[in-house]
Structure formats: structure tokens, C-alpha cells
Protein backbone atom coordinates (compact mmCIF):
# COMPACT_ATOMS: atom_id res chain seq x y z
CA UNK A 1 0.78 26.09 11.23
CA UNK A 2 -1.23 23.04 12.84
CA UNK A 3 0.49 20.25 14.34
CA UNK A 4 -0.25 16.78 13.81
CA UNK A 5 0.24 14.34 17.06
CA UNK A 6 3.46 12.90 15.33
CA UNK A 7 4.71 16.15 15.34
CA UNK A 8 3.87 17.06 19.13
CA UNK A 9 4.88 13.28 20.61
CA UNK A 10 7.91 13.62 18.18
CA UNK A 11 9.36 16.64 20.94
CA UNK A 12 8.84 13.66 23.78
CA UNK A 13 12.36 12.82 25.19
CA UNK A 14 11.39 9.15 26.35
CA UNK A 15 9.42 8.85 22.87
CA UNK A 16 10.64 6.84 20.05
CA UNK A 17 9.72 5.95 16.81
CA UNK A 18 10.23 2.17 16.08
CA UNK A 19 8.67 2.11 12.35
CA UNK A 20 7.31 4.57 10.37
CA UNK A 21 5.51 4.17 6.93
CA UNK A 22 4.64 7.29 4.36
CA UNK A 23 1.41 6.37 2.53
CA UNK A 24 0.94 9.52 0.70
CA UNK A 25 -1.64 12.25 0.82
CA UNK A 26 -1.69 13.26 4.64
CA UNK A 27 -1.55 9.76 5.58
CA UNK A 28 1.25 7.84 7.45
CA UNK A 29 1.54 4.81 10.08
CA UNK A 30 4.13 4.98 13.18
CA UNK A 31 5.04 2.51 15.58
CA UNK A 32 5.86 4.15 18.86
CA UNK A 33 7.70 3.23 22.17
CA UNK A 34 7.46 5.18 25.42
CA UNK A 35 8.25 4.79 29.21
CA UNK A 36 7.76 8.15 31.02
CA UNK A 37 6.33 11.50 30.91
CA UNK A 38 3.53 13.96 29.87
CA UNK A 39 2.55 14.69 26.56
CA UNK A 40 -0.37 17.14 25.48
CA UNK A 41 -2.15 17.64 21.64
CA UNK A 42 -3.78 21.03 21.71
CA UNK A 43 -6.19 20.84 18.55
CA UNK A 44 -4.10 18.64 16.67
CA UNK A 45 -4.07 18.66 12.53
CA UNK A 46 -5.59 15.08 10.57
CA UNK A 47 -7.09 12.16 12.56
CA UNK A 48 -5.62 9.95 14.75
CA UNK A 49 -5.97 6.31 15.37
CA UNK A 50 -4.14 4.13 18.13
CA UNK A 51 -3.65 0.51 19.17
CA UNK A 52 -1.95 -0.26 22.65
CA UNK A 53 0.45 -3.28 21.15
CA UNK A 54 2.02 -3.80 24.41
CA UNK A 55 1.60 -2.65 27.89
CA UNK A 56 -0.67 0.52 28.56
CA UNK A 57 -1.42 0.17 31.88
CA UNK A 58 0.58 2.72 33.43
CA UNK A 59 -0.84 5.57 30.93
CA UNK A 60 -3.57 7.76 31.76
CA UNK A 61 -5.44 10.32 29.97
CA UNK A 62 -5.75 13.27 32.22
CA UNK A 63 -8.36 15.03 30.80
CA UNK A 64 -11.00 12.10 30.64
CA UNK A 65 -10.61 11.71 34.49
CA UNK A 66 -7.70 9.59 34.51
CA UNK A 67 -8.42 6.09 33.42
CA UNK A 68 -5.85 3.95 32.43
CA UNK A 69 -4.76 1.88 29.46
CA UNK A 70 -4.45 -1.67 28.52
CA UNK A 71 -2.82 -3.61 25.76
CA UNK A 72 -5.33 -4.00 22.65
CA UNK A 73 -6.96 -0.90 23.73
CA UNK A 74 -7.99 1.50 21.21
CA UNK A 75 -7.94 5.10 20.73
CA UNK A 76 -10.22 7.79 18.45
CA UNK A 77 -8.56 11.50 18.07
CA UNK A 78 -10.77 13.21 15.92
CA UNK A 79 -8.64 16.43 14.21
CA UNK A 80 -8.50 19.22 16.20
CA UNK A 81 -9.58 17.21 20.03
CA UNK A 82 -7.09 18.12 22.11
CA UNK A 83 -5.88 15.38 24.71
CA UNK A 84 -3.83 15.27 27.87
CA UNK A 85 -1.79 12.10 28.68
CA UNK A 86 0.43 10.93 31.41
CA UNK A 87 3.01 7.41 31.23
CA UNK A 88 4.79 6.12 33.84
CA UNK A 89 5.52 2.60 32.98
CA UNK A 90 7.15 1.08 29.25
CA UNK A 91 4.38 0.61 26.50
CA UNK A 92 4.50 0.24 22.69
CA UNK A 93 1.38 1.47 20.06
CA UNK A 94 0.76 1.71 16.61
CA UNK A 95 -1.14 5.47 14.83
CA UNK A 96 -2.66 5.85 11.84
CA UNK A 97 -2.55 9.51 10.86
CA UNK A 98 -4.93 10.46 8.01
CA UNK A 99 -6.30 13.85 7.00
CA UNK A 100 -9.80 14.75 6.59
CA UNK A 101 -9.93 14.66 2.74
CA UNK A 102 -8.33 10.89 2.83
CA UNK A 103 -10.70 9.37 5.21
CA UNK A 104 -13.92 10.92 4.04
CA UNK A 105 -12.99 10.61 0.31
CA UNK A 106 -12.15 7.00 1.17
CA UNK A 107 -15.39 6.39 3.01
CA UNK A 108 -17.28 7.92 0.27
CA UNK A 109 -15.58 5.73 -2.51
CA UNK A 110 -15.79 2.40 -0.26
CA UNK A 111 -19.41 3.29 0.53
CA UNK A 112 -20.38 4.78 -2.10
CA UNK A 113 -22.18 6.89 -0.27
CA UNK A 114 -22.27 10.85 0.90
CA UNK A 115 -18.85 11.20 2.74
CA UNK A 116 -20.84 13.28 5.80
CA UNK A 117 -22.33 10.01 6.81
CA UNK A 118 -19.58 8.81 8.23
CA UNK A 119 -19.41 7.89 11.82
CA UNK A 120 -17.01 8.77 13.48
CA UNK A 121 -16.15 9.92 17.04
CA UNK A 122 -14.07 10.37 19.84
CA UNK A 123 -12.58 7.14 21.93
CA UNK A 124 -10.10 6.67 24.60
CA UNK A 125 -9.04 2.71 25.73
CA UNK A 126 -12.35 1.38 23.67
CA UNK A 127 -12.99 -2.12 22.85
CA UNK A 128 -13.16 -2.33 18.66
CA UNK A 129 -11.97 -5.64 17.05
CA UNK A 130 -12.46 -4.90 13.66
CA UNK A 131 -10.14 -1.36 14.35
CA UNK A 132 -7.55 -3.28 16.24
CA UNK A 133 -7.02 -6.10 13.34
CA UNK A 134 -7.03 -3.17 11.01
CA UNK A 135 -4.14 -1.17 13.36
CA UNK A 136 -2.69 -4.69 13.90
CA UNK A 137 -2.04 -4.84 9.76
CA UNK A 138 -1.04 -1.55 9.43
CA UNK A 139 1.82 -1.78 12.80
CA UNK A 140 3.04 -4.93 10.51
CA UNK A 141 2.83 -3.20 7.04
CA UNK A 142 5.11 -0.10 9.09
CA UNK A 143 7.62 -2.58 10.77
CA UNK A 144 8.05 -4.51 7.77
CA UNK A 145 8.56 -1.26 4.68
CA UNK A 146 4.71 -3.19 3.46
CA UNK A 147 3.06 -0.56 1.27
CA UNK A 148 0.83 -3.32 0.16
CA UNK A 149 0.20 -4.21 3.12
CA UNK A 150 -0.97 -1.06 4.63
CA UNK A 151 -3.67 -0.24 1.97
CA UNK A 152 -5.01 -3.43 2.41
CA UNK A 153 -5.49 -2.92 5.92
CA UNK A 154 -6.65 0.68 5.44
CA UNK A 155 -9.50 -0.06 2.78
CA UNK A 156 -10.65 -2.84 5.45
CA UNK A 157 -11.02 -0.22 8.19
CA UNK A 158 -12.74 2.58 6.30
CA UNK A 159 -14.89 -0.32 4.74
CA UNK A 160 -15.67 -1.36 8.74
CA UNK A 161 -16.89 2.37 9.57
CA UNK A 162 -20.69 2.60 10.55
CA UNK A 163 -22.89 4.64 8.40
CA UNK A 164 -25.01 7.32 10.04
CA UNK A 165 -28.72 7.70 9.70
CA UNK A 166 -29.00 11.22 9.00
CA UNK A 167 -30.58 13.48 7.00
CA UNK A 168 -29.23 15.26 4.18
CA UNK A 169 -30.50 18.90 2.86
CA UNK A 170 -28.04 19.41 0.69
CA UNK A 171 -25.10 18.21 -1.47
CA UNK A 172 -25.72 15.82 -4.31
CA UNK A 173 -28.36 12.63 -4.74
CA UNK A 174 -26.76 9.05 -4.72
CA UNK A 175 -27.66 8.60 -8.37
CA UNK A 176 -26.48 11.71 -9.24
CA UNK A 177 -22.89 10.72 -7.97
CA UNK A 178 -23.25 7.51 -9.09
CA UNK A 179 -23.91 9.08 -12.67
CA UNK A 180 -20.54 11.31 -12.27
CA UNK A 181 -18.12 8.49 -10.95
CA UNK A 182 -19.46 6.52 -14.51
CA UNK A 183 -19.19 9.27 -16.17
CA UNK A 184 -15.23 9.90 -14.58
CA UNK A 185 -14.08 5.96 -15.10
CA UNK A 186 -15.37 6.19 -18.70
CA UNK A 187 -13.44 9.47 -19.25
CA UNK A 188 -10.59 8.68 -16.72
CA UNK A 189 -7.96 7.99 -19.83
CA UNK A 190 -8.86 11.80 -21.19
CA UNK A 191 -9.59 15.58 -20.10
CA UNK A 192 -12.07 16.18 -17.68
CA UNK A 193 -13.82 19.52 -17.42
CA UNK A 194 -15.89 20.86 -14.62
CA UNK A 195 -18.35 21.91 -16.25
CA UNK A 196 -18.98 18.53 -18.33
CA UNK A 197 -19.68 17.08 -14.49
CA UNK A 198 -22.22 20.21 -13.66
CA UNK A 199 -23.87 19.66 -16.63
CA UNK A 200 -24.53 15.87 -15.46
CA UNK A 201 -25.94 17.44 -12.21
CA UNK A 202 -28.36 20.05 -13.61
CA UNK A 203 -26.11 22.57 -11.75
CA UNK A 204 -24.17 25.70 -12.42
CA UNK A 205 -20.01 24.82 -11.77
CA UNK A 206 -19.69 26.70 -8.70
CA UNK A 207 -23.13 25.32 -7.13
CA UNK A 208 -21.19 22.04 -8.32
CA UNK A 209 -18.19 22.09 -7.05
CA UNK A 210 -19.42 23.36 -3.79
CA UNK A 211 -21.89 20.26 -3.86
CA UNK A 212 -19.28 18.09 -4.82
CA UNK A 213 -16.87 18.89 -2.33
CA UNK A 214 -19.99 18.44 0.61
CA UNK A 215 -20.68 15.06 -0.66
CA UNK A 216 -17.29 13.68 -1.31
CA UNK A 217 -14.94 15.05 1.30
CA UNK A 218 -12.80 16.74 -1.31
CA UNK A 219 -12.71 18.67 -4.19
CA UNK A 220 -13.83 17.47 -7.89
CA UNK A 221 -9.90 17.50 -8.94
CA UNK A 222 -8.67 15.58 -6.08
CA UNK A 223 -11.44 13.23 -6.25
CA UNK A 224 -10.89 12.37 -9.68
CA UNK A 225 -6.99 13.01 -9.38
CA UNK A 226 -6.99 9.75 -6.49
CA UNK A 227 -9.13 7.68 -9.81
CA UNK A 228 -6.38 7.97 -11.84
CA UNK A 229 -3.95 7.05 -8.95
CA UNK A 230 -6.03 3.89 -8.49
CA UNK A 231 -6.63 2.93 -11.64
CA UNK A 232 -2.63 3.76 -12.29
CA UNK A 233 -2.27 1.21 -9.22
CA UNK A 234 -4.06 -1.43 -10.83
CA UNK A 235 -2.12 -0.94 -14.30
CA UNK A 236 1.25 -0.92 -12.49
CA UNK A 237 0.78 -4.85 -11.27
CA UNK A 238 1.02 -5.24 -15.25
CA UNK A 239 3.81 -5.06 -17.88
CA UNK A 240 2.06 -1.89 -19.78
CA UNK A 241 5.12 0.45 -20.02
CA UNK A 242 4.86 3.06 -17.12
CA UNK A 243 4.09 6.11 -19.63
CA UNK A 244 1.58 4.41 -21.14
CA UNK A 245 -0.05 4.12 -17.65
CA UNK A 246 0.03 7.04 -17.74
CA UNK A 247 -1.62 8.14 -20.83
CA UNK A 248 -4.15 5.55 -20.10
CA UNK A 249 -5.07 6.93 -16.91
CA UNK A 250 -5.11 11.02 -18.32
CA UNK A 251 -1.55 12.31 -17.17
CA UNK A 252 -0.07 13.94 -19.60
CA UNK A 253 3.43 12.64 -19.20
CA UNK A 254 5.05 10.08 -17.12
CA UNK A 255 6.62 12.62 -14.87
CA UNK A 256 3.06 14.36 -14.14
CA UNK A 257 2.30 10.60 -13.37
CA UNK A 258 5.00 10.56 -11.36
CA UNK A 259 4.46 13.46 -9.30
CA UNK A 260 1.05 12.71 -8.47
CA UNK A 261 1.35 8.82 -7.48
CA UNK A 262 4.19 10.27 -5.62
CA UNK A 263 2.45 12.45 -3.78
CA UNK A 264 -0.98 10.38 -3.12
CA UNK A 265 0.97 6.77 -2.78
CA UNK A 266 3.99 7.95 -0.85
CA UNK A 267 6.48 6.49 -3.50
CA UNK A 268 7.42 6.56 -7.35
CA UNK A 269 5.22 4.40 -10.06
CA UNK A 270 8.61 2.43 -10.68
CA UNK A 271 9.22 1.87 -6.82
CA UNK A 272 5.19 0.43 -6.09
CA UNK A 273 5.89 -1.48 -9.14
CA UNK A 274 8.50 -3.18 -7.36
CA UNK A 275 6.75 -3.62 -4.26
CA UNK A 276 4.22 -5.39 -6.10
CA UNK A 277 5.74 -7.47 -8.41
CA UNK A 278 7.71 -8.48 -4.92
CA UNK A 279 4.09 -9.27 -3.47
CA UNK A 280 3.22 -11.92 -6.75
């Protein structure tokens, strides 16, 4: 089983977790202290994003030839680069964890655009103010239990991400997707089948869902499952009764509601509900 950097700075002695935030759906947000030590991610799981808060100066990545760290510096850890680090002095950073699926999905959506035009690559100690701000937010939103707060500052990063100018020779045309996420927010309150999508595509439901899954970062289901979260989001700042959110956004109960905000939001329908009527 892969390990995420949480999991292999989490075996640090001199590590420590100040502040940690669940946002659901391979995503999460950690303030960290350390002082002393070496610490080494062989090809870790999801994508990892750090801010140098304080101090910095006495860590060093080995395997990029030793330079050194500052505060405000930023770091890129694409899944699966591996990265060798050495501290010797106190210093205190913010990650941002976030599988694949989440990032690309949530590029594509913000975008609206093919989710393999993202840019996005490898940095050590960079210099990225819109990143930082976004980090900033999200070390807050962790410190201070901010759910709110934290997908704020996450849609403002992914929306900050460069597009790349690349060619594409296969997956699915712009209007075409555009068609199929009108198509999903008309139907988002009933069943959705497959093959109703291929059929808006011109495409057999295999050649689809492979397609699909190329364009979007994830599959047809989880795309349209993380719809029904948002539009459940939106419903929840409301007084509609929590299981008719649910019916209106196609659950077919309030626990199958329940267990998929759960799941994608990091907390219960009745718990966000909280947090936002908190936030008013």
C-alpha cells in the first residue's frame, strides 16, 4: 500500500502535527512543526503542496543538491516524486494533500476545460504568491477547525493553476462536455444512466467512459457523484429539510446523502450545516 507524505513524516520523532483538517475525498491540510532530522518520501501516494510559515533556513533537500529553505518558500511534490530532506534548525509549514482525482476533477470543473491541461510540476523553495496566499488560507482554515474556510482557499488555488497549450488526440470536445455537465445539472435531482451520457457523445459506453475519465480526471460516477455533493452544499446554507436535499440532489435517502457528503466533504450534512450557518 502507497504512502502519502503525512504518513512517512508522521514516523519523524522531532515531527509534530500542530493542526490538521479532513476535507474529504483524499484531501486533507496539516500544519507541521519540526527541529531536527532526516526524512525521505520514496514515490509518495496524492500530491503535495507546502508553505514554509516560519523559519526554513536550516532545511535542505538532499537530492536537489542541497539548497536551503526560507520562510514563504514554496514546495511542489507531484504523486509518486520521491524527495530527500535534511533539518537542523526549528521551522513550521503548512501541506495540502490532495489525490489525483480531486485536483484534476477540480481543475476540470473550475476551468471547464480537459483536466490533462493542467500544469503542474515539480518545485522545491519556489517563489508563487498566488500558492502561498492560497496555503496561507488553508494553514488558517486547519488551525482554526474552518471547513469553510479551506474550500474557499482551495477553489482559489486550482482556479490560479496555468493552463497548458497542448494538443489533444483524444478524449472528449469542449462542447461535447459542456453538453454532458447541462445535461447532468438538469438531471442532477434524478437517475443518471451511462448510457444516456454516451448517447450525448455519439459514443458506445465503454468508448465513453474511457473518454470521460481522460478528460475529467475521474470516472463518470464520481464526477457526477461530487455535483450532487455541491449542489447538496449549496442547499445545506438553506432551511430545506436535509432529506429533501437529498432527494433534490438524486440520493435516494438521507443516509446515502449522508454517506457520500461524508465521504467527499470530510463531515456529516447536519455538521457543514452548522459550520455554515456559524459562517452567516
Amino acid at each position: 500500500m502507497r504512502q502519502s507524505v503525512h504518513d512517512f513524516l508522521g514516523r519523524s520523532p522531532t515531527a509534530h502535527t500542530i493542526a490538521r483538517l479532513d476535507l474529504g475525498a483524499g484531501c486533507s491540510v496539516a500544519v507541521w512543526e519540526n527541529s531536527h532530522g532526516r526524512v525521505r518520501y520514496d514515490a509518495p501516494e496524492n500530491h503535495t503542496f507546502s508553505l514554509y510559515l516560519e523559519g526554513g533556513t536550516g532545511t535542505r533537500r538532499l537530492d536537489a543538491g542541497g539548497i536551503s529553505g526560507r520562510p514563504g518558500a514554496v514546495c511542489v511534490m507531484p504523486e509518486g516524486c520521491g524527495s530527500e530532506w535534511e533539518i537542523t534548525a526549528p521551522f513550521r509549514f503548512v501541506h495540502l494533500y490532495i489525490s489525483d482525482a480531486r485536483l484534476r476533477g477540480g481543475f476540470a470543473a473550475t476551468h471547464d476545460c480537459d483536466a490533462r491541461l493542467m500544469d503542474l510540476h515539480e518545485a522545491t523553495f519556489a517563489e508563487d504568491a498566488g500558492l502561498a496566499s492560497g496555503l496561507r488560507q488553508l494553514s488558517r482554515a486547519a488551525e482554526d477547525d474552518d471547513p469553510l474556510l479551506a474550500e474557499s482557499a482551495l477553489a482559489t488555488m486550482i482556479g490560479g493553476f496555468a493552463r497548458r497549450k497542448l494538443p489533444l488526440r483524444s478524449g472528449l470536445s469542449p462542447h461535447v462536455l459542456r453538453r454532458i455537465d447541462d445535461w447532468i445539472e438538469a438531471h442532477l435531482d434524478g437517475v443518471i444512466h451511462l448510457e444516456d451520457m454516451a448517447d450525448l457523445a455519439g459514443l458506445s459506453d465503454f468508448h465513453f467512459h474511457r473518454m470521460f475519465h481522460l478528460a475529467r480526471g475521474m470516472t463518470p460516477h464520481a464526477w457526477i457523484t461530487e455535483r450532487r455533493v455541491g449542489r447538496a452544499r449549496h442547499l445545506l446554507r438553506g432551511a430545506m429539510p436535509i432529506a429533501h436535499v437529498a432527494f433534490a440532489c438524486g440520493f435516494s435517502s438521507q443516509s446515502h446523502l449522508t454517506r457520500a457528503f461524508r465521504k467527499l466533504a470530510g463531515r456529516t450534512p447536519a455538521e457543514y450545516r452548522a459550520l455554515a450557518r456559524a459562517d452567516m
